[in-house]
PDB file of N, CA and C in Angstrom:
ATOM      1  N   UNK A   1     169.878  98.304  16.580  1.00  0.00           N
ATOM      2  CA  UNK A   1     168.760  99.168  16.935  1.00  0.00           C
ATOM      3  C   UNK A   1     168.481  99.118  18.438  1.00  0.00           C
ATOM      4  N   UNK A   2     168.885  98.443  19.367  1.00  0.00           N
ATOM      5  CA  UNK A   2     168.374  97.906  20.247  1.00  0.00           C
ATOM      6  C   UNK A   2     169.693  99.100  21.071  1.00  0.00           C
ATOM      7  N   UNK A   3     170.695  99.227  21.170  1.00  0.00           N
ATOM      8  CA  UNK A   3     171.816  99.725  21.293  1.00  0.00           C
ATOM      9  C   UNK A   3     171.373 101.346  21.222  1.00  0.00           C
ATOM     10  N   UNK A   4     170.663 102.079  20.366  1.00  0.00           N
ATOM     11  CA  UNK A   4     170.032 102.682  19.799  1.00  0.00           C
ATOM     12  C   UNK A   4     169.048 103.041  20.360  1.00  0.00           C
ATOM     13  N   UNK A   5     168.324 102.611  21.133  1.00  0.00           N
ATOM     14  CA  UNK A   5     166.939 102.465  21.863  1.00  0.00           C
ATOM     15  C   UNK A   5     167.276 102.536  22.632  1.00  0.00           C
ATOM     16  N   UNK A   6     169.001 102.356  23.692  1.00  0.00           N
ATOM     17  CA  UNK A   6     169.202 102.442  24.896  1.00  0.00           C
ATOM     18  C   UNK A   6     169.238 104.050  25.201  1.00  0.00           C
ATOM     19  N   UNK A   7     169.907 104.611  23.988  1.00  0.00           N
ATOM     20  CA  UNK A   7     170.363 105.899  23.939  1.00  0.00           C
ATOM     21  C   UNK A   7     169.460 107.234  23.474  1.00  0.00           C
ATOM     22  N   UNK A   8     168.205 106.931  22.827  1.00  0.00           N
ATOM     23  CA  UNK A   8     167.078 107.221  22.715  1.00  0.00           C
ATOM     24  C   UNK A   8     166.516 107.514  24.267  1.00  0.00           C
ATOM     25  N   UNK A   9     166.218 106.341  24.801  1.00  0.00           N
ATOM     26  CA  UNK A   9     165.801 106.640  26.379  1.00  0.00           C
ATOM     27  C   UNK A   9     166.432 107.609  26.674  1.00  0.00           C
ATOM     28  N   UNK A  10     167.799 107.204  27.215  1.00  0.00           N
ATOM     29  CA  UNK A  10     168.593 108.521  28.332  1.00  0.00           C
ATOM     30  C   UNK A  10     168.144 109.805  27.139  1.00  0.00           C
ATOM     31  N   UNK A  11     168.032 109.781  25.891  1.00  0.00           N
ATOM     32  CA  UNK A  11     167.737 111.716  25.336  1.00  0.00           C
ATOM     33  C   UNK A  11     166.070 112.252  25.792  1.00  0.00           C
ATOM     34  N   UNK A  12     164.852 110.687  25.654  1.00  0.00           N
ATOM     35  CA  UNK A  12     163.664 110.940  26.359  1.00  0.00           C
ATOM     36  C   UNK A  12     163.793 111.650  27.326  1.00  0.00           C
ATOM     37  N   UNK A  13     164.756 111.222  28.494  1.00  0.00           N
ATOM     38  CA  UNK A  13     164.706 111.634  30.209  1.00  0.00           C
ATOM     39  C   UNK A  13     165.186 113.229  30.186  1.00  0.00           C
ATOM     40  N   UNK A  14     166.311 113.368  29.042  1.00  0.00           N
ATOM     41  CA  UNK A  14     166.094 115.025  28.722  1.00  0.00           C
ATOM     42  C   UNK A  14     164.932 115.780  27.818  1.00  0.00           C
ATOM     43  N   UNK A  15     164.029 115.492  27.705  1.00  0.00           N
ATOM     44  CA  UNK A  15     162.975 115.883  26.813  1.00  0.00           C
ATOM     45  C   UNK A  15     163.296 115.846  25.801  1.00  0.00           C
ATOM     46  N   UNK A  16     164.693 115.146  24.701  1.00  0.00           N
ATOM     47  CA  UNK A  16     164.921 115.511  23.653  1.00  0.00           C
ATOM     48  C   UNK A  16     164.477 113.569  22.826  1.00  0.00           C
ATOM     49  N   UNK A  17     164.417 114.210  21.417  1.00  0.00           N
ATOM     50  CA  UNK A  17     163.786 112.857  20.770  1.00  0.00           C
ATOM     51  C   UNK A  17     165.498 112.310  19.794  1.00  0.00           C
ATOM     52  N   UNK A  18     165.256 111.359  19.393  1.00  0.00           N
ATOM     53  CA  UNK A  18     166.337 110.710  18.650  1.00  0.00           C
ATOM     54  C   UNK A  18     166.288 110.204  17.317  1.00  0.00           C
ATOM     55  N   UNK A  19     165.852 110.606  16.019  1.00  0.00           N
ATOM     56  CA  UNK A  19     165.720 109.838  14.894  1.00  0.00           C
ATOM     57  C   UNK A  19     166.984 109.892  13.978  1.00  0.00           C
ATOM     58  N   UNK A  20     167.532 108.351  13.624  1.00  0.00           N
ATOM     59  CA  UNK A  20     168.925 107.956  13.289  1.00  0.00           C
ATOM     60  C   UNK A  20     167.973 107.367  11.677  1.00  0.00           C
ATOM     61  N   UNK A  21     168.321 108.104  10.766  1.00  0.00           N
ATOM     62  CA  UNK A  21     168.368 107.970   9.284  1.00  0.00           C
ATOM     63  C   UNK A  21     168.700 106.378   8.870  1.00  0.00           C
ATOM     64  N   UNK A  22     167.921 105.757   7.983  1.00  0.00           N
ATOM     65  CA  UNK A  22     168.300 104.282   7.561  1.00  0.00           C
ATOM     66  C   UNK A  22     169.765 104.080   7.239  1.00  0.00           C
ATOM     67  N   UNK A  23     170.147 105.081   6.601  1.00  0.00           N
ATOM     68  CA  UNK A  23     171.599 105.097   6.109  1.00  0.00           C
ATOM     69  C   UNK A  23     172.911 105.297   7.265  1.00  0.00           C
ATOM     70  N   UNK A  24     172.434 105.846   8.145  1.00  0.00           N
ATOM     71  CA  UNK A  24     172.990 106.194   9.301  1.00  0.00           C
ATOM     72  C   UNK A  24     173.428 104.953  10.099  1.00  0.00           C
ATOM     73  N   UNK A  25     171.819 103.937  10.488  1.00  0.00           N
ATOM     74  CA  UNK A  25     172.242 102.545  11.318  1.00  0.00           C
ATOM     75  C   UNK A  25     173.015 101.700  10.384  1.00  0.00           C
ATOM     76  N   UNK A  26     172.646 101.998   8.708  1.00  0.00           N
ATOM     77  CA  UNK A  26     173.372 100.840   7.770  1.00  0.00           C
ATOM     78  C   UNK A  26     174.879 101.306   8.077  1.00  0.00           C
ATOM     79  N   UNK A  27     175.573 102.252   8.443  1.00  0.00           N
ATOM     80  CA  UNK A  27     176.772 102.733   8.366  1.00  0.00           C
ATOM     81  C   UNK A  27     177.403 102.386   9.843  1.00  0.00           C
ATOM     82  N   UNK A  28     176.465 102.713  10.886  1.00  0.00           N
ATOM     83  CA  UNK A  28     177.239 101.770  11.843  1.00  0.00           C
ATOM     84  C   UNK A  28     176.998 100.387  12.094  1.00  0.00           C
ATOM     85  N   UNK A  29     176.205  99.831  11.548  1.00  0.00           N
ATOM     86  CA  UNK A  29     176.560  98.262  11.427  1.00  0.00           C
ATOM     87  C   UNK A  29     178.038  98.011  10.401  1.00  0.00           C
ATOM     88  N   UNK A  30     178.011  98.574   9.642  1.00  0.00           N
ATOM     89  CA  UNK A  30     179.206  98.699   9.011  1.00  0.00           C
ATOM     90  C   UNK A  30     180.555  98.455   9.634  1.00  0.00           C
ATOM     91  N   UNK A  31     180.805 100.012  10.297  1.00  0.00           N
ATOM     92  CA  UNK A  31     181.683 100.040  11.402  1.00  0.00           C
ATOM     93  C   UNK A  31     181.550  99.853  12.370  1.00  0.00           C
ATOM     94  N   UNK A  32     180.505  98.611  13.304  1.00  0.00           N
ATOM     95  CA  UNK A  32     180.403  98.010  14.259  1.00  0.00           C
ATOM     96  C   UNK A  32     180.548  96.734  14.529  1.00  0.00           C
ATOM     97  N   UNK A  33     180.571  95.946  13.396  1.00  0.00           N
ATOM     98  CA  UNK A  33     180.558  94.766  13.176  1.00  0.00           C
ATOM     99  C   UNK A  33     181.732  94.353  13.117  1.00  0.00           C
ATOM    100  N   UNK A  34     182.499  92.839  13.535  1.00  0.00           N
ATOM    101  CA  UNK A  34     183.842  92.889  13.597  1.00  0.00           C
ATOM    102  C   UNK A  34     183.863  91.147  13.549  1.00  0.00           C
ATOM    103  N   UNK A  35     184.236  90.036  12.087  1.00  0.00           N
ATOM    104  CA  UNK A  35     184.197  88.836  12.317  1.00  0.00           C
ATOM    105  C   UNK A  35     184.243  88.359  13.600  1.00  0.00           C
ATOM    106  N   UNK A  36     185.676  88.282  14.313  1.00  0.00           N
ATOM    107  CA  UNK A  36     185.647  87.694  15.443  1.00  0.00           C
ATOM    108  C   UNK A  36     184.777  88.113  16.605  1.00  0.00           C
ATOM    109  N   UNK A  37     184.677  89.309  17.107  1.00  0.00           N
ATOM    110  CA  UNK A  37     183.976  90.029  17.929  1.00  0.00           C
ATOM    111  C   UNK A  37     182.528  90.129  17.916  1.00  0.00           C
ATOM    112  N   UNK A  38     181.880  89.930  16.767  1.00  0.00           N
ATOM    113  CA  UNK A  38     180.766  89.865  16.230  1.00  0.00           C
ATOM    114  C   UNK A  38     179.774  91.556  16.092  1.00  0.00           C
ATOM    115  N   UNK A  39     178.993  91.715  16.680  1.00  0.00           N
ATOM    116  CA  UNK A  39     178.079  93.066  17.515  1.00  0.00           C
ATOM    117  C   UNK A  39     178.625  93.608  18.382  1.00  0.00           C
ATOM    118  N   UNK A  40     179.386  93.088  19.395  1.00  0.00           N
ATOM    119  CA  UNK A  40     180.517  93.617  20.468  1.00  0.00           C
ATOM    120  C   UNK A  40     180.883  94.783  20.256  1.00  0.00           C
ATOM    121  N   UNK A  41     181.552  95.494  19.181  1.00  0.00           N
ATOM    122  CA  UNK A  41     181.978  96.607  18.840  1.00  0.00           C
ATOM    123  C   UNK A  41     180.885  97.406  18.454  1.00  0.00           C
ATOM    124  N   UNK A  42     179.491  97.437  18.418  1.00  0.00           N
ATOM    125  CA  UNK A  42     178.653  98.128  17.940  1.00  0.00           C
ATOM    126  C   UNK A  42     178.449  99.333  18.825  1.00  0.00           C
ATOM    127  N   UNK A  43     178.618  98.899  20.218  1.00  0.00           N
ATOM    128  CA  UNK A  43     178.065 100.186  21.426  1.00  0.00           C
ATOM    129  C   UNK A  43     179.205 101.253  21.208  1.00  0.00           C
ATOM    130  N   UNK A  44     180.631 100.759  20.835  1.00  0.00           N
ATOM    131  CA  UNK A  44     181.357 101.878  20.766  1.00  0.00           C
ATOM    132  C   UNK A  44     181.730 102.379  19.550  1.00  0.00           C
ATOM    133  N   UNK A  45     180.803 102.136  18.669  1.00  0.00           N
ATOM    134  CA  UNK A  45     180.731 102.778  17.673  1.00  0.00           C
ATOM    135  C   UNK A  45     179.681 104.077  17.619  1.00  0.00           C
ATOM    136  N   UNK A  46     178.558 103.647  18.336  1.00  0.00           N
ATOM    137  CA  UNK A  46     177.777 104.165  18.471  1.00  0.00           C
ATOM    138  C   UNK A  46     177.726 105.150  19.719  1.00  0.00           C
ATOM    139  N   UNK A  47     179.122 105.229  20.614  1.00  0.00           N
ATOM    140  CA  UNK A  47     179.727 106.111  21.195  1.00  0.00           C
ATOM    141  C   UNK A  47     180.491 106.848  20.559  1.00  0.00           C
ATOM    142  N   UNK A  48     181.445 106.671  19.790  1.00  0.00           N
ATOM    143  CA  UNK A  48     182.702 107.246  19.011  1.00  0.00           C
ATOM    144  C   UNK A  48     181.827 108.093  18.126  1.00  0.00           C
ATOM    145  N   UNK A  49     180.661 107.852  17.186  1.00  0.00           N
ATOM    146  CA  UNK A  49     179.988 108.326  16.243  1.00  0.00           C
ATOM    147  C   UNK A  49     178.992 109.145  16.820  1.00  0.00           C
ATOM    148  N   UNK A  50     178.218 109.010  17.945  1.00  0.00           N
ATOM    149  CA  UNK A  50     176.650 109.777  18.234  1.00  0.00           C
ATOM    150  C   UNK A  50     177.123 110.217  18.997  1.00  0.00           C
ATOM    151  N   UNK A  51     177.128 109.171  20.100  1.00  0.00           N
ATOM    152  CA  UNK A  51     177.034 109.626  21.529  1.00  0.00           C
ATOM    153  C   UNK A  51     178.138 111.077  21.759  1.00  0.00           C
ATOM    154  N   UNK A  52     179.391 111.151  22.033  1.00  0.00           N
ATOM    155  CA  UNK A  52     180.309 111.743  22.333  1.00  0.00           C
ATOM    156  C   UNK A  52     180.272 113.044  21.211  1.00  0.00           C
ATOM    157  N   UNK A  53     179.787 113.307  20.209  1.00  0.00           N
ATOM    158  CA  UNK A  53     180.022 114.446  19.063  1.00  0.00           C
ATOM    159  C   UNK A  53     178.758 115.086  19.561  1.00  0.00           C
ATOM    160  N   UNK A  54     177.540 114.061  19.882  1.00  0.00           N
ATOM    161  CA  UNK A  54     176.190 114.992  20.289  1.00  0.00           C
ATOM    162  C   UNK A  54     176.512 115.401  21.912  1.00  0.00           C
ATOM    163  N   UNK A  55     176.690 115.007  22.570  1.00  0.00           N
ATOM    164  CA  UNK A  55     177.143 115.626  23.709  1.00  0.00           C
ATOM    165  C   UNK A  55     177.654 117.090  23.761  1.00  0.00           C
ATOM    166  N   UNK A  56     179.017 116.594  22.450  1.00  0.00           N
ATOM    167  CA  UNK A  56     179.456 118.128  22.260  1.00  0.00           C
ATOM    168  C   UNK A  56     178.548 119.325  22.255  1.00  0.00           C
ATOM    169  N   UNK A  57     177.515 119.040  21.459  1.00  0.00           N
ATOM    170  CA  UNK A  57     176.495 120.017  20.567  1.00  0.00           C
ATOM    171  C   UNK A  57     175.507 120.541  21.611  1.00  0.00           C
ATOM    172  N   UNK A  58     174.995 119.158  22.448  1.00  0.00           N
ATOM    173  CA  UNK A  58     174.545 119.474  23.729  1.00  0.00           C
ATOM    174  C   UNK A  58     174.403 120.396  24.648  1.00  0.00           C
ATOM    175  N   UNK A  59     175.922 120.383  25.430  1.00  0.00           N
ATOM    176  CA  UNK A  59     176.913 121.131  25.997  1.00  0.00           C
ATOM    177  C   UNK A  59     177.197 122.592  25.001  1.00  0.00           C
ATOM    178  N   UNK A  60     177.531 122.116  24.236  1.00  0.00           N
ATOM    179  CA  UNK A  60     177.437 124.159  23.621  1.00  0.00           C
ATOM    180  C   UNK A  60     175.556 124.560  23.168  1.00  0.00           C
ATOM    181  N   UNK A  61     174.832 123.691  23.405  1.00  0.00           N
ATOM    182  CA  UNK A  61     173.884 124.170  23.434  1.00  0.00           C
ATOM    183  C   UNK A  61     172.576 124.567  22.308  1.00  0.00           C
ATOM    184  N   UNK A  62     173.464 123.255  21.042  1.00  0.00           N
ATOM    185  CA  UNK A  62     172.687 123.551  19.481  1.00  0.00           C
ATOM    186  C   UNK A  62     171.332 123.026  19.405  1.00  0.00           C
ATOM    187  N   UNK A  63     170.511 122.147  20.541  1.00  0.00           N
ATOM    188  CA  UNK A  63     169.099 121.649  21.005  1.00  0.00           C
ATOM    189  C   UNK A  63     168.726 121.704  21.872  1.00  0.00           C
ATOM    190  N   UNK A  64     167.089 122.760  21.478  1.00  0.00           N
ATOM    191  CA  UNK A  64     166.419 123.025  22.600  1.00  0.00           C
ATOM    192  C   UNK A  64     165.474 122.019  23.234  1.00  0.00           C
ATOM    193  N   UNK A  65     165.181 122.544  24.420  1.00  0.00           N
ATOM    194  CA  UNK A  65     164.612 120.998  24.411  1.00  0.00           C
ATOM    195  C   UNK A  65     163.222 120.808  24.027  1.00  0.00           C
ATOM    196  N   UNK A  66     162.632 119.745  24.101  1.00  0.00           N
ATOM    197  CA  UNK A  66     161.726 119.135  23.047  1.00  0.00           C
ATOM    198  C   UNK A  66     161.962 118.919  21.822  1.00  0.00           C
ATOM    199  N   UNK A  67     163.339 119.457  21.562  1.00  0.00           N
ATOM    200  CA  UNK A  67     163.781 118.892  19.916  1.00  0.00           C
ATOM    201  C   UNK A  67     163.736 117.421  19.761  1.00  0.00           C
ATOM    202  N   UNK A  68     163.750 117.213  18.703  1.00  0.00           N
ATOM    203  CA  UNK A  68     164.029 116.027  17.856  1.00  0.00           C
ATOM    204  C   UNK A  68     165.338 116.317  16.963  1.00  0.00           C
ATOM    205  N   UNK A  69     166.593 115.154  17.161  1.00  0.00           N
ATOM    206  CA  UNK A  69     167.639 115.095  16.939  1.00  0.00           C
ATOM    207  C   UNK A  69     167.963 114.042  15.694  1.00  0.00           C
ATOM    208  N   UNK A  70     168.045 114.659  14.775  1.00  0.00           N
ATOM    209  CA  UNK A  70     168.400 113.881  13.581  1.00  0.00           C
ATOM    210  C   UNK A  70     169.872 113.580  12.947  1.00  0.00           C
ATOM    211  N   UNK A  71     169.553 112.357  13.227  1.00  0.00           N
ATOM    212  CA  UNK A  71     170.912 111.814  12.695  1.00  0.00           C
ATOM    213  C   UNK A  71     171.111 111.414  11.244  1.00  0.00           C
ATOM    214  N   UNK A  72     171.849 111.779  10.523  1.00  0.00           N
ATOM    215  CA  UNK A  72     172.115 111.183   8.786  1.00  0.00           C
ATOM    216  C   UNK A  72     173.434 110.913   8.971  1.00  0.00           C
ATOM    217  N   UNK A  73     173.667 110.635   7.682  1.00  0.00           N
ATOM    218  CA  UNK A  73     175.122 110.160   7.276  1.00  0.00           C
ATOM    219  C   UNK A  73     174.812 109.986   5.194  1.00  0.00           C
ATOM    220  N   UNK A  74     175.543 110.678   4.986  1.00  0.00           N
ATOM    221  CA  UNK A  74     175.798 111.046   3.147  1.00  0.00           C
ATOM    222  C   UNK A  74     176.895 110.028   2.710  1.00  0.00           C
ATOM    223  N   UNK A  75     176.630 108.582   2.439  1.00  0.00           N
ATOM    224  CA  UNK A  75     177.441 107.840   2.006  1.00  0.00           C
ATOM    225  C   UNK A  75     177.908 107.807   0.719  1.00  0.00           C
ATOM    226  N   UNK A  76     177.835 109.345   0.113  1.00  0.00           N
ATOM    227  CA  UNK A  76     178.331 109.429  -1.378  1.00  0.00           C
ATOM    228  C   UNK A  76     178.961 111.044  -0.667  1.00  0.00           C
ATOM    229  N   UNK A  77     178.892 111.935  -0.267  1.00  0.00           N
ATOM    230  CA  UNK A  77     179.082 112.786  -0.328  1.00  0.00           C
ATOM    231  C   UNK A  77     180.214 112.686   0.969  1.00  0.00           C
ATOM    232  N   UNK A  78     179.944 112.439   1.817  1.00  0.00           N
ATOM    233  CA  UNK A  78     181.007 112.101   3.219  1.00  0.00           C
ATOM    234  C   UNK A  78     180.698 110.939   3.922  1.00  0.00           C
ATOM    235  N   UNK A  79     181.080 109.668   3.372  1.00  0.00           N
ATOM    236  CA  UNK A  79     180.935 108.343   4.312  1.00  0.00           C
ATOM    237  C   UNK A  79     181.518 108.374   5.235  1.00  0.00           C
ATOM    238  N   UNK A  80     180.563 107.860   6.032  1.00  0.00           N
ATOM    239  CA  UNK A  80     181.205 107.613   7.072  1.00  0.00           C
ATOM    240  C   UNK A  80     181.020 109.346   8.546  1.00  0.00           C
ATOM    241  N   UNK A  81     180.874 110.001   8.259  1.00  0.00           N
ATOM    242  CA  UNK A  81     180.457 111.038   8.637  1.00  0.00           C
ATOM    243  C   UNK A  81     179.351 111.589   9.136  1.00  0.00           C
ATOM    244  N   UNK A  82     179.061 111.610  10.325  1.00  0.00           N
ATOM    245  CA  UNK A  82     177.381 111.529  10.838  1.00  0.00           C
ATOM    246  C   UNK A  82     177.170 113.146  10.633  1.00  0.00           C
ATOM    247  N   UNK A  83     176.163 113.558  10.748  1.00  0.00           N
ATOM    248  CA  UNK A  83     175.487 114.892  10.773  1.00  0.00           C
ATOM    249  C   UNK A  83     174.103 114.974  11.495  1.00  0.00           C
ATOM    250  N   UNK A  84     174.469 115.804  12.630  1.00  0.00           N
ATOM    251  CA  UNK A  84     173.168 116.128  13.381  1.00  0.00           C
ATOM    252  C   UNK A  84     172.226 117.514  13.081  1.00  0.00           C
ATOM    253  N   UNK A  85     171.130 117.124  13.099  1.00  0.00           N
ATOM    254  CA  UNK A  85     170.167 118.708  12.615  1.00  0.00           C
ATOM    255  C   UNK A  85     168.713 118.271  13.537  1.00  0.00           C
TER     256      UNK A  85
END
């Protein structure tokens, strides 16, 4: 969450808000977590998954600003698969 809160800020400084679904952080702790490595792998998960796909959306322009950006993930229907609205 904390990882999460970094990236929240920088969307504040664009007027845009950030809410990541319970199921969403349970899924990248999932795929962030790594025995040896521990949390280490969490920031680039949370690049590979948010950061870099919302950018996309960004850049073509799917949030106006003052939106609020919702993040899910359907761990029965498409795990593993984020979805922004």
């Amino acid at each position: 969450k904390i990882q999460l809160a970094v990236l929240t800020a920088r969307l504040a400084h664009m007027d845009l808000a950030l809410e990541v679904s319970d199921a969403a952080v349970a899924e990248l702790a999932k795929v962030g977590f790594d025995p040896v490595f521990g949390a280490r792998p969490l920031k680039r998960a949370i690049q590979q998954r948010i950061e870099n796909p919302l950018s996309k959306l960004l850049l073509e322009g799917k949030f106006a600003p003052k939106a609020t950006i919702h993040v899910q993930v359907d761990p029965i229907k498409a795990p593993g698969q984020f979805s922004f609205s």
